[in-house]
C-alpha atoms as a PDB file:
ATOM      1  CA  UNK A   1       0.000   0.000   0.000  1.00  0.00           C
ATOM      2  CA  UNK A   2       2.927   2.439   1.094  1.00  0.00           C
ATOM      3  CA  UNK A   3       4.485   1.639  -2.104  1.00  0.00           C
ATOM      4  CA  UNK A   4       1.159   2.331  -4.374  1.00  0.00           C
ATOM      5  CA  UNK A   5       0.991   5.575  -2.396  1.00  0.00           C
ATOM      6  CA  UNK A   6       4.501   6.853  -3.280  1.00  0.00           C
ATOM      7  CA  UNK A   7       4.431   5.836  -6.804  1.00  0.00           C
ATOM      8  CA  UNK A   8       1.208   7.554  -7.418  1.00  0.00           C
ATOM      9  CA  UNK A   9       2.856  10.687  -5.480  1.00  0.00           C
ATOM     10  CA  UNK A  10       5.684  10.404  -8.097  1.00  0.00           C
ATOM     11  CA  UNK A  11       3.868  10.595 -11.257  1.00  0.00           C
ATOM     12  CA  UNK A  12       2.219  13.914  -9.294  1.00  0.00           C
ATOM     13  CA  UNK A  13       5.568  15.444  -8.967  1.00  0.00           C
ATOM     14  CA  UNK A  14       8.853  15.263  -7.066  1.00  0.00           C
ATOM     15  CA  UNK A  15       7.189  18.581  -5.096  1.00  0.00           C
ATOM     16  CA  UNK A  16       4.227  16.097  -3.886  1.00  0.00           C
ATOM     17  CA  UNK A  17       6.772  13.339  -2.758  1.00  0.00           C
ATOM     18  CA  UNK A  18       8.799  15.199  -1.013  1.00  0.00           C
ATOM     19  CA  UNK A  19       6.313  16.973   0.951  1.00  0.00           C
ATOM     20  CA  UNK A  20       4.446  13.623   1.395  1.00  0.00           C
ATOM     21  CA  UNK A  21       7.697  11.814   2.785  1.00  0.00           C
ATOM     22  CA  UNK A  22       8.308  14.605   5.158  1.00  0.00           C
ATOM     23  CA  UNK A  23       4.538  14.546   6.642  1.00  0.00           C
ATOM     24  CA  UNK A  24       4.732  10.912   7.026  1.00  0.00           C
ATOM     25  CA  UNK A  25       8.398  11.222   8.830  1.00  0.00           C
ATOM     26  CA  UNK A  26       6.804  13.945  11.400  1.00  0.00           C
ATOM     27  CA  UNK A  27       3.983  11.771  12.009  1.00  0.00           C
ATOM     28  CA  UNK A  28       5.831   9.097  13.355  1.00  0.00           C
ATOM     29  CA  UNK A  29       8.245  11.006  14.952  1.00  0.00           C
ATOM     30  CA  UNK A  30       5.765  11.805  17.803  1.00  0.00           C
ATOM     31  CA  UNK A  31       6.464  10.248  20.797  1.00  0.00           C
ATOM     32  CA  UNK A  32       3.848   7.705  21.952  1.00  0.00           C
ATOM     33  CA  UNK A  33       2.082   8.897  25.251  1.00  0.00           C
ATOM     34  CA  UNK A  34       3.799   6.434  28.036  1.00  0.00           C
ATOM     35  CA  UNK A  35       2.329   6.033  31.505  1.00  0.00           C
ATOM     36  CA  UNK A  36       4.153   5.785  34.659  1.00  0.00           C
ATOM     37  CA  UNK A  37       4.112   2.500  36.047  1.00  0.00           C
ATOM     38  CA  UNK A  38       2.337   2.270  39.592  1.00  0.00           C
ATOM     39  CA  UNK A  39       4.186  -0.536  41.425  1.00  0.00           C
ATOM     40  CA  UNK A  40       5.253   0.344  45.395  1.00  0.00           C
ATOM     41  CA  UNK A  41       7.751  -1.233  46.992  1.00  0.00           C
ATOM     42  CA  UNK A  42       5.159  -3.977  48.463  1.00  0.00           C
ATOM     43  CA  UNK A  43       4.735  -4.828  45.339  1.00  0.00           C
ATOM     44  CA  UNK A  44       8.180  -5.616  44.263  1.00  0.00           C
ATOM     45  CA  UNK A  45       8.463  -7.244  47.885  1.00  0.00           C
ATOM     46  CA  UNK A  46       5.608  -9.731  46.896  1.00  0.00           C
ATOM     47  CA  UNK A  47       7.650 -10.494  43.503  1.00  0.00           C
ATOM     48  CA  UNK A  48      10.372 -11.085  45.850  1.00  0.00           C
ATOM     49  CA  UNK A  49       8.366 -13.987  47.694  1.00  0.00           C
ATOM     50  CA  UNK A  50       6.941 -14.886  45.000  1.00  0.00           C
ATOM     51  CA  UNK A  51      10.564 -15.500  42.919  1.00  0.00           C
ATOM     52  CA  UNK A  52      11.718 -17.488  46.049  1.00  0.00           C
ATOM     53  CA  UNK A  53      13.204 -15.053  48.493  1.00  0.00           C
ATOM     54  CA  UNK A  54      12.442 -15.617  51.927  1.00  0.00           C
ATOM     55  CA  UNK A  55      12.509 -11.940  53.413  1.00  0.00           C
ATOM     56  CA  UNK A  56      11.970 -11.604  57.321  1.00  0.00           C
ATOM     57  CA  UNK A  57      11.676  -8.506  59.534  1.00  0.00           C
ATOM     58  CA  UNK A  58       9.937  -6.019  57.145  1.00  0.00           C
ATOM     59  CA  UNK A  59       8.908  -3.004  58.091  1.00  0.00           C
ATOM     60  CA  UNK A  60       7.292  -0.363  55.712  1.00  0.00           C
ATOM     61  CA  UNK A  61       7.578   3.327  55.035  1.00  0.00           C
ATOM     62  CA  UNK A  62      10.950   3.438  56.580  1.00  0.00           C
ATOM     63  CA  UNK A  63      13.524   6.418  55.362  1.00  0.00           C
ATOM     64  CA  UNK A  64      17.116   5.677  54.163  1.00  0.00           C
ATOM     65  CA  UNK A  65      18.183   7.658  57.371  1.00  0.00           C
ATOM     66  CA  UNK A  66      15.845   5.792  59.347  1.00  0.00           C
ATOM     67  CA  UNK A  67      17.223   2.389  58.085  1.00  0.00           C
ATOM     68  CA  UNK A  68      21.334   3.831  58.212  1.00  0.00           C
ATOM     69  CA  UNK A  69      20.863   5.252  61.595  1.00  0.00           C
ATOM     70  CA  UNK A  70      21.387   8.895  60.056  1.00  0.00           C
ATOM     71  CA  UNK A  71      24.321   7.823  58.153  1.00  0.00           C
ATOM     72  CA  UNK A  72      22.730   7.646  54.763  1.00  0.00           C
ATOM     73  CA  UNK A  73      20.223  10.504  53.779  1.00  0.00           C
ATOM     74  CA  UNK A  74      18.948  12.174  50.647  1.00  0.00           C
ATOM     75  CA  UNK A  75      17.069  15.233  49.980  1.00  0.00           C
ATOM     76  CA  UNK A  76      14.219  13.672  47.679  1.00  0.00           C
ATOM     77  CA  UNK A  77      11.823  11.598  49.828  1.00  0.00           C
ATOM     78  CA  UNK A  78      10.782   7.560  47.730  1.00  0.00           C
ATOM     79  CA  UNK A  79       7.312   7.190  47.093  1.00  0.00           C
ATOM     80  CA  UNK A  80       7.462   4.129  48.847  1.00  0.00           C
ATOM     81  CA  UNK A  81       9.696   1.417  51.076  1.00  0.00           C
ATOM     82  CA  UNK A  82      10.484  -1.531  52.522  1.00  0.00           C
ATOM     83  CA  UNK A  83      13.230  -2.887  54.502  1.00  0.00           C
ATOM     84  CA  UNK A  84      13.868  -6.944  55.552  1.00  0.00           C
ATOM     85  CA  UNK A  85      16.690  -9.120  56.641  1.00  0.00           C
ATOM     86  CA  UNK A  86      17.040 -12.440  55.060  1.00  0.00           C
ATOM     87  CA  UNK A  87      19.353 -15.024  55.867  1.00  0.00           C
ATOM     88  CA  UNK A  88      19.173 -17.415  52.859  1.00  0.00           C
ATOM     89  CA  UNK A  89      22.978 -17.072  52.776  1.00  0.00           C
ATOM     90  CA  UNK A  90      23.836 -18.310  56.232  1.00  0.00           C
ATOM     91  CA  UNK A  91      25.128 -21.718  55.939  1.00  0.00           C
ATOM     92  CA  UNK A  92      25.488 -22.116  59.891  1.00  0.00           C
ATOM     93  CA  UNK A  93      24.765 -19.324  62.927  1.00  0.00           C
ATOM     94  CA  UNK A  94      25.564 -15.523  60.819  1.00  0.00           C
ATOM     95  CA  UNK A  95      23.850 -11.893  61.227  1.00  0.00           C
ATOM     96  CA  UNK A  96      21.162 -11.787  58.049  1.00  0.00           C
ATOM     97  CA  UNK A  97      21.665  -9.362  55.761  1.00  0.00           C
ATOM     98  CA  UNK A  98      19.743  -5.982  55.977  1.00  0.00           C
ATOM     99  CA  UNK A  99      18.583  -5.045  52.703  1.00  0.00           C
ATOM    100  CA  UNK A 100      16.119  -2.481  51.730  1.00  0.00           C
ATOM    101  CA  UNK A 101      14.097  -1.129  48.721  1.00  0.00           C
ATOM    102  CA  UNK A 102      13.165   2.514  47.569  1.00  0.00           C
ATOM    103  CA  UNK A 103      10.661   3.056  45.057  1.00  0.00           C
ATOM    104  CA  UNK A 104      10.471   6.759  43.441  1.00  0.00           C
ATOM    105  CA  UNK A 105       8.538   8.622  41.668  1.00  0.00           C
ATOM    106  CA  UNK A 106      10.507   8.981  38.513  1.00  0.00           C
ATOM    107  CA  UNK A 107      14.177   7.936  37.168  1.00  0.00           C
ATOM    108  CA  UNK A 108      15.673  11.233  37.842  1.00  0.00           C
ATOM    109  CA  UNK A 109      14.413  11.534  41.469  1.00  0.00           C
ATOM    110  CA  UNK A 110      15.635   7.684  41.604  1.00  0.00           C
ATOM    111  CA  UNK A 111      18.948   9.210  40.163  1.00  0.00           C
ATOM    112  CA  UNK A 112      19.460  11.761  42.857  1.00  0.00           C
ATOM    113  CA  UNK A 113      19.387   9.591  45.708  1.00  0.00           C
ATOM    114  CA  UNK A 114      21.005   7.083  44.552  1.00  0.00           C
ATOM    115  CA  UNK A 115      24.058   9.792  43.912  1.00  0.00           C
ATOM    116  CA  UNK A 116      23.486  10.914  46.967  1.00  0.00           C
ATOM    117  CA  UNK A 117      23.722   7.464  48.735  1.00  0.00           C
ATOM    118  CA  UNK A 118      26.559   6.354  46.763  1.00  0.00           C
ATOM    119  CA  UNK A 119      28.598   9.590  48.013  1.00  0.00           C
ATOM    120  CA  UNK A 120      28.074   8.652  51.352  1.00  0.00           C
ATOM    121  CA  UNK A 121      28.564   5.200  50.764  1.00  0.00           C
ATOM    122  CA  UNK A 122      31.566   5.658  49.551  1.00  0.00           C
ATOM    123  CA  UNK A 123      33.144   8.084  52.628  1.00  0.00           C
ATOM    124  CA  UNK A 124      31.575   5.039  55.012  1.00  0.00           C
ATOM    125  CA  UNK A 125      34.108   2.556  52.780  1.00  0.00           C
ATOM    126  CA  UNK A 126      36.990   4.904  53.814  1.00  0.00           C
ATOM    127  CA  UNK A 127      36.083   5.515  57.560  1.00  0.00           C
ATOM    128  CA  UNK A 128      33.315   3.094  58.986  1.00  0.00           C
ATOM    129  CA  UNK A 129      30.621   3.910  60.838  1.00  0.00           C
ATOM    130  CA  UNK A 130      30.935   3.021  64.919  1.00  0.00           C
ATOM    131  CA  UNK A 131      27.837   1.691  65.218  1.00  0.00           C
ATOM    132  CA  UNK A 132      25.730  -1.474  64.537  1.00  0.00           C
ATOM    133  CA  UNK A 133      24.356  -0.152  60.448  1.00  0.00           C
ATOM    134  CA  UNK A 134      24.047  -1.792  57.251  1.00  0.00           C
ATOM    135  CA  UNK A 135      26.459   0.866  55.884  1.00  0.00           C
ATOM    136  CA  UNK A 136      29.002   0.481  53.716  1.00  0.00           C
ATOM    137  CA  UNK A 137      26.732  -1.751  51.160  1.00  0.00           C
ATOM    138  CA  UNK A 138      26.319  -2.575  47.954  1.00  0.00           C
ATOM    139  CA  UNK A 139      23.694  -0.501  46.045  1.00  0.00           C
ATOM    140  CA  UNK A 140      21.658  -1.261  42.786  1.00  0.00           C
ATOM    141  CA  UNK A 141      19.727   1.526  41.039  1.00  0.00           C
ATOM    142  CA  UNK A 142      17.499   0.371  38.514  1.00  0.00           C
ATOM    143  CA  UNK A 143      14.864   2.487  37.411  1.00  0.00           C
ATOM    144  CA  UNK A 144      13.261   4.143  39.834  1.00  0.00           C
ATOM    145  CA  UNK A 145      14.280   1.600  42.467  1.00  0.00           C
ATOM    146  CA  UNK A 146      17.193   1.804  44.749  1.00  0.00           C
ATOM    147  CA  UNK A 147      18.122  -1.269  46.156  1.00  0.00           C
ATOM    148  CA  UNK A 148      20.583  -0.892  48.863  1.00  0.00           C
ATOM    149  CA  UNK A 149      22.144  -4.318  50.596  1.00  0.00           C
ATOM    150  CA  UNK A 150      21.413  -6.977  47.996  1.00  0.00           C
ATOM    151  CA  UNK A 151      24.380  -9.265  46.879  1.00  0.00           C
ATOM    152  CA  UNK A 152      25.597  -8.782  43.184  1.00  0.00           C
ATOM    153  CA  UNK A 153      24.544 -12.495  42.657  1.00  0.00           C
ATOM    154  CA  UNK A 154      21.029 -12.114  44.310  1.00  0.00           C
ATOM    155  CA  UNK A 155      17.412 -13.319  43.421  1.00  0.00           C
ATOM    156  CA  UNK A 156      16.626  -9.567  45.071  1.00  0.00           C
ATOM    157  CA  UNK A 157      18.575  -8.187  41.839  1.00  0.00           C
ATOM    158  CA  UNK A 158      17.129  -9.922  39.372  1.00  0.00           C
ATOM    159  CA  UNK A 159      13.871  -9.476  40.181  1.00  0.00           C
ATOM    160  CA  UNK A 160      14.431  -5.882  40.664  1.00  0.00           C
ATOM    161  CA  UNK A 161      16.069  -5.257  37.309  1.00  0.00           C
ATOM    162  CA  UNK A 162      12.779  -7.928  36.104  1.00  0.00           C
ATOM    163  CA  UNK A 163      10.098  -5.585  38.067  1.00  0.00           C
ATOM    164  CA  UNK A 164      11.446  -2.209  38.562  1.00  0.00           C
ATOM    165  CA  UNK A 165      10.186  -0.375  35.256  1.00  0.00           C
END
């Protein structure tokens, strides 16, 4: 049909064409209409459970000060949290690990506190904090979740870069 169309548009003039191919570039040139996705952190939690993780200790709505003990902050607030322990990688007696989650609004709010956390991650590498914190930790950022705590090899990762769109 596109190729009838053109042809036609030809025999009209190289005037027609060109204006024709131009219109038909512009049209599809408009960016579709996208929708931000609605998940919550409770969400991705359940996707969690449901991929096999075996989460314990959650607690809901929690700040990344809150969850560092004032070590970590950030100056954008997540739209919504969760933080667990899970000790799936304890072969004998060993302290879980503390992970949390950080859903935001958008990917460039997401961006900002995850550069913000990383800073601070990275001076709590150099001189460690004095008290009992999950801080220094490994950090994920994918989308608009931040994903503090998970190991690089975990089924909290992978479902996160699965579910976090």
């Amino acid at each position: 049909m596109f190729l009838l169309t053109c042809l036609a548009i030809v025999s009209a003039g190289a005037g027609a064409l060109a204006a024709t191919l131009y219109w038909r570039n512009q049209e599809r040139a408009q960016p579709a209409a996208t929708s931000v996705p609605s998940y919550t952190a409770d969400d991705i939690l359940k996707d969690f459970i449901a991929a096999g993780a075996h989460p314990f200790a959650i607690e809901y709505n929690t700040t990344i000060s809150e969850w560092t003990d004032g070590i970590f902050s950030t100056a954008v607030a997540a739209s919504s949290s969760v933080t667990f322990a899970d000790a799936s990688g304890c072969l004998g007696p060993c302290d879980p690990r503390n992970m949390g989650l950080w859903v935001y609004q958008d990917n460039t709010t997401a961006d900002q506190a995850f550069h913000e956390v990383s800073q601070e991650n990275s001076q709590a590498l150099l001189h460690p904090p004095q008290v009992l914190s999950p801080v220094p930790t490994t950090l994920l950022l994918h989308a608009r979740c931040l994903l503090p705590g998970a190991e690089s090899t975990s089924i909290y990762r992978e479902v996160v870069r699965q579910h976090c769109k």
